[in-house]
Protein backbone atom coordinates (compact mmCIF):
# COMPACT_ATOMS: atom_id res chain seq x y z
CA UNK A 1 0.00 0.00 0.00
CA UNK A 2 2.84 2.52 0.99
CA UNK A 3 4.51 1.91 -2.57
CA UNK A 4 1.58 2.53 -4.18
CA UNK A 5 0.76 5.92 -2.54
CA UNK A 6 4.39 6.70 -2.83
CA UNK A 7 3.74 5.83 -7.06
CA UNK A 8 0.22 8.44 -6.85
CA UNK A 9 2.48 11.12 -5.27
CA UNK A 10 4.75 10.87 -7.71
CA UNK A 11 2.46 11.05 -10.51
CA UNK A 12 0.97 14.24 -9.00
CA UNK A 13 3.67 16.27 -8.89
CA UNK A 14 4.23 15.15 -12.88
CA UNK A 15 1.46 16.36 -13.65
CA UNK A 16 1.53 19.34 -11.69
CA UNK A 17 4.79 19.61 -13.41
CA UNK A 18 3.09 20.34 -16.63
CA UNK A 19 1.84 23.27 -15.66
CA UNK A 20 2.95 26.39 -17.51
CA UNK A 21 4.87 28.68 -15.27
CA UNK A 22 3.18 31.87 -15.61
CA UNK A 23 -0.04 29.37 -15.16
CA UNK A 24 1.47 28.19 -12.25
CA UNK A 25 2.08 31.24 -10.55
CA UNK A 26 -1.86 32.21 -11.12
CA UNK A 27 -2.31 28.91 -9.86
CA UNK A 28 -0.49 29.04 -6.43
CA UNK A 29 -2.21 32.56 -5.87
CA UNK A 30 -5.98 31.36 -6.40
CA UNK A 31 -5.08 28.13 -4.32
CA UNK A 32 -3.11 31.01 -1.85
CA UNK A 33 -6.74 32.36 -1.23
CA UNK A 34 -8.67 29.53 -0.82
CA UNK A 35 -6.25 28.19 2.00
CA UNK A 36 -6.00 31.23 3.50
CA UNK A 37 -9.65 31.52 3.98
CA UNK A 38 -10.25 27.71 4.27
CA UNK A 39 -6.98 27.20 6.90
CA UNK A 40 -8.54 29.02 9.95
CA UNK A 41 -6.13 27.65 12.13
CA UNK A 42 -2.86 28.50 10.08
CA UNK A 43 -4.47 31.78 8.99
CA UNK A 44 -4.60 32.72 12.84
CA UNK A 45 -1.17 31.43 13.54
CA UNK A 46 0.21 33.50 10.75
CA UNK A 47 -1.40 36.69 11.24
CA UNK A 48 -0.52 36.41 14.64
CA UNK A 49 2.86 36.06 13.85
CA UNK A 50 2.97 38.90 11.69
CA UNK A 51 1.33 41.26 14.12
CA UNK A 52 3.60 40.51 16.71
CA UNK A 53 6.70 41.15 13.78
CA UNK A 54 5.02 44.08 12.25
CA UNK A 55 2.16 45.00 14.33
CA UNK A 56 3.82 49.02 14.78
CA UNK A 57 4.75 49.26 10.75
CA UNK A 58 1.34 47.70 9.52
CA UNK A 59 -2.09 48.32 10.18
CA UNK A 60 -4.93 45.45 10.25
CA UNK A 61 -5.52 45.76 6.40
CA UNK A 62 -1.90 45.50 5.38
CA UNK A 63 -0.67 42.23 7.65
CA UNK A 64 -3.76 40.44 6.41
CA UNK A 65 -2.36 41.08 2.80
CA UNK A 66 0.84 40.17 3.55
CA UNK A 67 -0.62 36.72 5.38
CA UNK A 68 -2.09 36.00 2.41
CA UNK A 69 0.89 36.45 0.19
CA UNK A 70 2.43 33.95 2.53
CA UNK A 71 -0.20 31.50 1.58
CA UNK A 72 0.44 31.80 -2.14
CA UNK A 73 4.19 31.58 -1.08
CA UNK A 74 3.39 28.05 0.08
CA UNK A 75 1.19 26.92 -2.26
CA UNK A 76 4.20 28.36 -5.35
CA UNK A 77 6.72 25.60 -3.64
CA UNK A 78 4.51 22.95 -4.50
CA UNK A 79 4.24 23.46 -7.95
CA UNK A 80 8.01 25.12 -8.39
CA UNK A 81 8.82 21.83 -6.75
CA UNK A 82 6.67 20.14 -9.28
CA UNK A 83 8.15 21.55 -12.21
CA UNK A 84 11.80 21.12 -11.11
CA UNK A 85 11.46 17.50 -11.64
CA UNK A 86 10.64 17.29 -15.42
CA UNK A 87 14.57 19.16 -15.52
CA UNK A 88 17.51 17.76 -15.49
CA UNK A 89 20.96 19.74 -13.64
CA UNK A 90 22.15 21.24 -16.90
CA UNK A 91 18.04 22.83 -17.99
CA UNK A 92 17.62 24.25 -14.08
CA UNK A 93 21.05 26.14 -14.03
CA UNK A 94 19.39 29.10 -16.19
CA UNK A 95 16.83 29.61 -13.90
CA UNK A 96 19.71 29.58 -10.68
CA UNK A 97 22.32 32.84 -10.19
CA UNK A 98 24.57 32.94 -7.50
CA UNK A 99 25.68 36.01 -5.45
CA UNK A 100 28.68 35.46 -3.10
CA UNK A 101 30.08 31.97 -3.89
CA UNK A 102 33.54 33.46 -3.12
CA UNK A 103 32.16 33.52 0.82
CA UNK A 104 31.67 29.76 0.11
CA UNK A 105 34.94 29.19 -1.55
CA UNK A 106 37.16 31.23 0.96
CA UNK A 107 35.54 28.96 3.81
CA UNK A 108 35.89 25.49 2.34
CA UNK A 109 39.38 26.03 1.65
CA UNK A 110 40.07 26.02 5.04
CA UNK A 111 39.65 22.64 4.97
CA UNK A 112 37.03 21.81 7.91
CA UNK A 113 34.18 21.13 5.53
CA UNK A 114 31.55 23.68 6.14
CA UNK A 115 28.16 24.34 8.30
CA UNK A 116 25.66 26.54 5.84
CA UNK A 117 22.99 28.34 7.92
CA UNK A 118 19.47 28.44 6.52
CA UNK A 119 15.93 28.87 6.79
CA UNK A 120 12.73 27.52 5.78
CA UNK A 121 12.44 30.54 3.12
CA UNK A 122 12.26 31.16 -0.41
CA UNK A 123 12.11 27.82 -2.08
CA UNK A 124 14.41 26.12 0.60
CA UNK A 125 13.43 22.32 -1.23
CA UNK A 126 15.78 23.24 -4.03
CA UNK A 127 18.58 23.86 -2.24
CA UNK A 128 19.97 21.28 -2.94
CA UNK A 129 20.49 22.13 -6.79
CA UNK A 130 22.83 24.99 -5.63
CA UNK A 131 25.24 22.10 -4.25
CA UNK A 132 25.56 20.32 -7.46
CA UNK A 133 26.15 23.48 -9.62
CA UNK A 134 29.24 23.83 -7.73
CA UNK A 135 30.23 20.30 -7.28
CA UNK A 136 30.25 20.88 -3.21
CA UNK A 137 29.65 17.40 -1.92
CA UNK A 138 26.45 18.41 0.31
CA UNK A 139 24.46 16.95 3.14
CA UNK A 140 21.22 18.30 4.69
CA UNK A 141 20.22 17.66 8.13
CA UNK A 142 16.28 16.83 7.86
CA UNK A 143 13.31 15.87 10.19
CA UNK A 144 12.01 12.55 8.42
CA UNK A 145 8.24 13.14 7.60
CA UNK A 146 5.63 11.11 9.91
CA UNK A 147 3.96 9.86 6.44
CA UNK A 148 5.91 7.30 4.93
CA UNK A 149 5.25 7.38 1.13
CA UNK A 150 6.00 11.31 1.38
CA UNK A 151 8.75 11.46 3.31
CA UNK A 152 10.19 9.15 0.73
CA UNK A 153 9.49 11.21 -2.35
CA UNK A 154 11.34 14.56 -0.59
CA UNK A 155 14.45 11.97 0.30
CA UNK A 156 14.26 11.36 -3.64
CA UNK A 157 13.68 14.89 -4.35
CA UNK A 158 16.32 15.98 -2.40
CA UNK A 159 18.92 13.63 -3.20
CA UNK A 160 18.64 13.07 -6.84
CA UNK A 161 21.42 15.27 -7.63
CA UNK A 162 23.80 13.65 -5.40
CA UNK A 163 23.04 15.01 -2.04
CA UNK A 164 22.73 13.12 1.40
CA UNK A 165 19.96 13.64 3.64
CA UNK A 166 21.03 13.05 7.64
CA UNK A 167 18.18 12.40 9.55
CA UNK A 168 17.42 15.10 12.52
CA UNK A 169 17.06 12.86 15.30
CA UNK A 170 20.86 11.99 16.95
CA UNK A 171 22.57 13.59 13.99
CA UNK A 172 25.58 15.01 15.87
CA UNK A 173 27.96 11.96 14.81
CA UNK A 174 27.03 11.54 11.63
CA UNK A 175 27.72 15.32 10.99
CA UNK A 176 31.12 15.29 12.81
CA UNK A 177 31.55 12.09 10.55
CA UNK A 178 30.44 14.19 6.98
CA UNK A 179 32.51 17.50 7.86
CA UNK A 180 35.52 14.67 8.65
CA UNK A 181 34.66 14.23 4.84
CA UNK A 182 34.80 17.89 3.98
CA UNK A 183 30.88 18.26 3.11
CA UNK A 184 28.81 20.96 3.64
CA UNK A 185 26.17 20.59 6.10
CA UNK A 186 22.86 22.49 5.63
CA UNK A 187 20.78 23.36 8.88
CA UNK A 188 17.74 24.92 8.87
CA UNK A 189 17.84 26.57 11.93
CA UNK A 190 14.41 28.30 12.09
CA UNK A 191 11.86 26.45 13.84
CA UNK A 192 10.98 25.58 17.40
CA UNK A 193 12.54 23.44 19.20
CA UNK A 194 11.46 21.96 22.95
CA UNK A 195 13.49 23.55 26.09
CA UNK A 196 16.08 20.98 26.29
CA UNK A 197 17.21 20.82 22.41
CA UNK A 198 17.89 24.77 22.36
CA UNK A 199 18.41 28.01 23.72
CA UNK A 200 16.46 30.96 24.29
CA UNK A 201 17.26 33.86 22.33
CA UNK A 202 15.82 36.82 20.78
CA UNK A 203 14.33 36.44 17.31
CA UNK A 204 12.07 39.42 16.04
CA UNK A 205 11.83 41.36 19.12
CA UNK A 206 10.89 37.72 21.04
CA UNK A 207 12.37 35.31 22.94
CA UNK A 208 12.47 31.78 20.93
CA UNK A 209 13.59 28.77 21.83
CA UNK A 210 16.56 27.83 19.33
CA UNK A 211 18.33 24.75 18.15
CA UNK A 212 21.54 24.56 20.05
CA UNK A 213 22.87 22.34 17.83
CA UNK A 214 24.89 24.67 15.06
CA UNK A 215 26.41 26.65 17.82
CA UNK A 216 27.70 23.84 19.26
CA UNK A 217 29.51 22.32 16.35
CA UNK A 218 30.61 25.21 15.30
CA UNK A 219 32.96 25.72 18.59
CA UNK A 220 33.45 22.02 18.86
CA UNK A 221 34.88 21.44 15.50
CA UNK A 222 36.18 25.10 14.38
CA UNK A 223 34.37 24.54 11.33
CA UNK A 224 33.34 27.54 9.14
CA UNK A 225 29.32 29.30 9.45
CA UNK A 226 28.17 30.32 6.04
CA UNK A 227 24.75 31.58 5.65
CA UNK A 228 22.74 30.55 2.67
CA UNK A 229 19.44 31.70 1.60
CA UNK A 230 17.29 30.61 -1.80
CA UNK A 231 15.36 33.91 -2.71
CA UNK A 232 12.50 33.52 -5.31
CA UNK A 233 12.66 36.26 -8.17
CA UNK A 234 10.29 36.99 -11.31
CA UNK A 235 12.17 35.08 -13.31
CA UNK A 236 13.84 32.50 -11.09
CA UNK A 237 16.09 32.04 -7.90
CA UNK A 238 18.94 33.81 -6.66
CA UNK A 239 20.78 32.06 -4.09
CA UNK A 240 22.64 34.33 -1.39
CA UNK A 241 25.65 33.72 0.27
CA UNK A 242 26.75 35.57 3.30
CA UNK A 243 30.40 36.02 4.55
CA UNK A 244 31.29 34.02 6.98
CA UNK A 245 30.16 34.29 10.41
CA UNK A 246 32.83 35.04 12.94
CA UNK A 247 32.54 32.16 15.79
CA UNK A 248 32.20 33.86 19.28
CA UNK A 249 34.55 32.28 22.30
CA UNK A 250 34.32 33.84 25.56
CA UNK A 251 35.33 30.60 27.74
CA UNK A 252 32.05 30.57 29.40
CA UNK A 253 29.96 27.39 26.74
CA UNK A 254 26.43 28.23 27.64
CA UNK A 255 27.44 32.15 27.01
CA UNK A 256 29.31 30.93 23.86
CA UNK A 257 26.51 29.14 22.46
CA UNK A 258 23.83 31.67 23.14
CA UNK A 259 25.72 34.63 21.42
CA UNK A 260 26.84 32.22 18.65
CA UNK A 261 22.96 31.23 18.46
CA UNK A 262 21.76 34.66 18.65
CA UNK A 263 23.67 35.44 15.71
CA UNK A 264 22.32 33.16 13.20
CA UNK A 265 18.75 33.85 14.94
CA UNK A 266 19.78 37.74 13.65
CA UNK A 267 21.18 37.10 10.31
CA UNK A 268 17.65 35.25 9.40
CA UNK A 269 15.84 37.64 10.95
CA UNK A 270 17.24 40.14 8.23
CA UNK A 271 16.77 37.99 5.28
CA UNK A 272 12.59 37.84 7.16
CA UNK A 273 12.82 41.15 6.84
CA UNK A 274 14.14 41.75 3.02
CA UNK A 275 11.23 39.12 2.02
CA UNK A 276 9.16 38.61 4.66
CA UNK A 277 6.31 36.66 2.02
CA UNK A 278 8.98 34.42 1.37
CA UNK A 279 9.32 32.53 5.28
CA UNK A 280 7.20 30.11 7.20
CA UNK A 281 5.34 31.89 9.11
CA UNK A 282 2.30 28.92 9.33
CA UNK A 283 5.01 27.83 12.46
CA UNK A 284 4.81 28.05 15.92
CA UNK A 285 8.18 29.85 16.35
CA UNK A 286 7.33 31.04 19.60
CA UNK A 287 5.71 27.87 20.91
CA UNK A 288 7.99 27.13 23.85
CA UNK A 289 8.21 29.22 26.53
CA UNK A 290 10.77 29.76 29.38
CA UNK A 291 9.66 27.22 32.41
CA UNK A 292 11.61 30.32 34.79
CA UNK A 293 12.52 33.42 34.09
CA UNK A 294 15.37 33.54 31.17
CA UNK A 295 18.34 36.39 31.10
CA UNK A 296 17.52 38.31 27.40
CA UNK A 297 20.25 37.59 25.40
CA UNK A 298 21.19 40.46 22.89
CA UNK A 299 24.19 41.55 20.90
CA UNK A 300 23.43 45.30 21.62
């Protein structure tokens, strides 16, 4: 049974592949709408989000617009995702440009392998097409999906141009292990995470509870911090590079990885920002809250 669901999903997103592009954009913003007004719980979670990120630069009128432009955002990666599979590496490179790749290039050579910061922005499933344009062996660290059958079409999606996927859960050793091999390791270091698996840190003016994990390998291993962002324009996708990010050491750990996290919590807070239609903002970000009262941690 889980084959042959696995077989229908795939066939979907063929056909959704079919789709015209400029009919696929009209497309996503229809179907944008009629989740937006459909999703009541999302559409709550989302505006509520926004308010608390905008609430003193928009009124009422304008966050609702921008919530549903972050519906239509969703809705695009589903069919962009779609159509990317009817291309091979060589017919996608026309729609890909690349600002910054000498931030990448500068960090690798130091030999350590290399930990790219990201986000669940932009068209973050075809990241992975950025890696094989420059012949970077890549691995992405990924929370295996509780449905079987899909889970297994991303893993495909994701690795069909040579990529690894590392599965979330205990992933610390087989990182060490990859960046022992020189890889690149994305994280998307974006969503919640429970009390115990993070620190708090400010992110967009609130306190969020924040993977740990990056921080920590970063000052375990001495292993460059590149950010990396895929940005959807008119015509296609620009991926972003950032310089890299300087690695905080105080001597004190739970200091060191707080500033460290607080950093990459503030460099995707700017790229929110720049294109705020562009992030997740169906997520809980804020979902766990401090079980005692938590020092504010801030760079100013």
């Amino acid at each position: 049974m889980e084959r042959t669901v696995y077989k229908g999903i795939k066939i979907l997103f063929r056909l959704l592949g079919l789709i015209p592009q400029k009919w696929q954009r009209l497309s996503a913003d229809f179907l944008g709408r009629i989740v937006f007004l459909a999703d009541r719980r999302h559409r709550r979670i989302v505006i509520d989000n926004l308010t608390h990120a905008f609430g003193r630069q928009k009124n009422r009128f304008e966050i609702r617009i921008l919530a549903k432009r972050v519906f239509m955002n969703l809705v695009l990666i589903i069919f962009e995702t779609a159509w990317s599979l009817s291309l091979d590496e060589k017919q996608l490179r026309k729609y890909f440009t690349i600002d910054g790749i000498s931030n990448v290039k500068n960090a690798y050579e130091k030999d350590r392998g290399l930990l790219a910061l990201t986000a669940h922005f932009g068209n973050f499933e075809l990241l992975t097409v950025i890696g094989a344009m420059n012949k970077y062996p890549l691995s992405m660290v990924a929370r295996p999906l509780s449905f079987k059958p899909l889970d297994r079409f991303f893993v495909d999606l994701r690795t069909r141009f040579g990529a690894k996927i590392i599965p979330k859960q205990r992933s610390f050793r087989a990182i060490l292990r990859s960046l022992d091999r020189k890889e690149i390791i994305v994280l998307l270091m974006d969503q919640n995470v429970d009390w115990y698996e993070g620190v708090f840190v400010d992110f967009m003016g609130r306190l969020a509870c924040t993977s740990s994990g990056l921080a920590l390998l970063a000052l375990k291993t001495q292993t460059p911090v590149v950010p990396v962002f895929l940005i959807r324009e008119k015509t296609g996708f620009r991926a972003e590079f950032g310089p890299e990010i300087p690695l905080i050491k105080t001597g004190d750990k739970r200091k060191d990885v707080e500033l460290n996290t607080l950093q990459y919590n503030r460099i995707i807070e700017e790229m929110v920002l720049r294109y705020p239609e562009q992030w997740f903002w169906v997520h809980q970000r804020w979902k766990t809250k401090p079980y005692h009262p938590w020092p504010k941690i801030t760079d100013k």
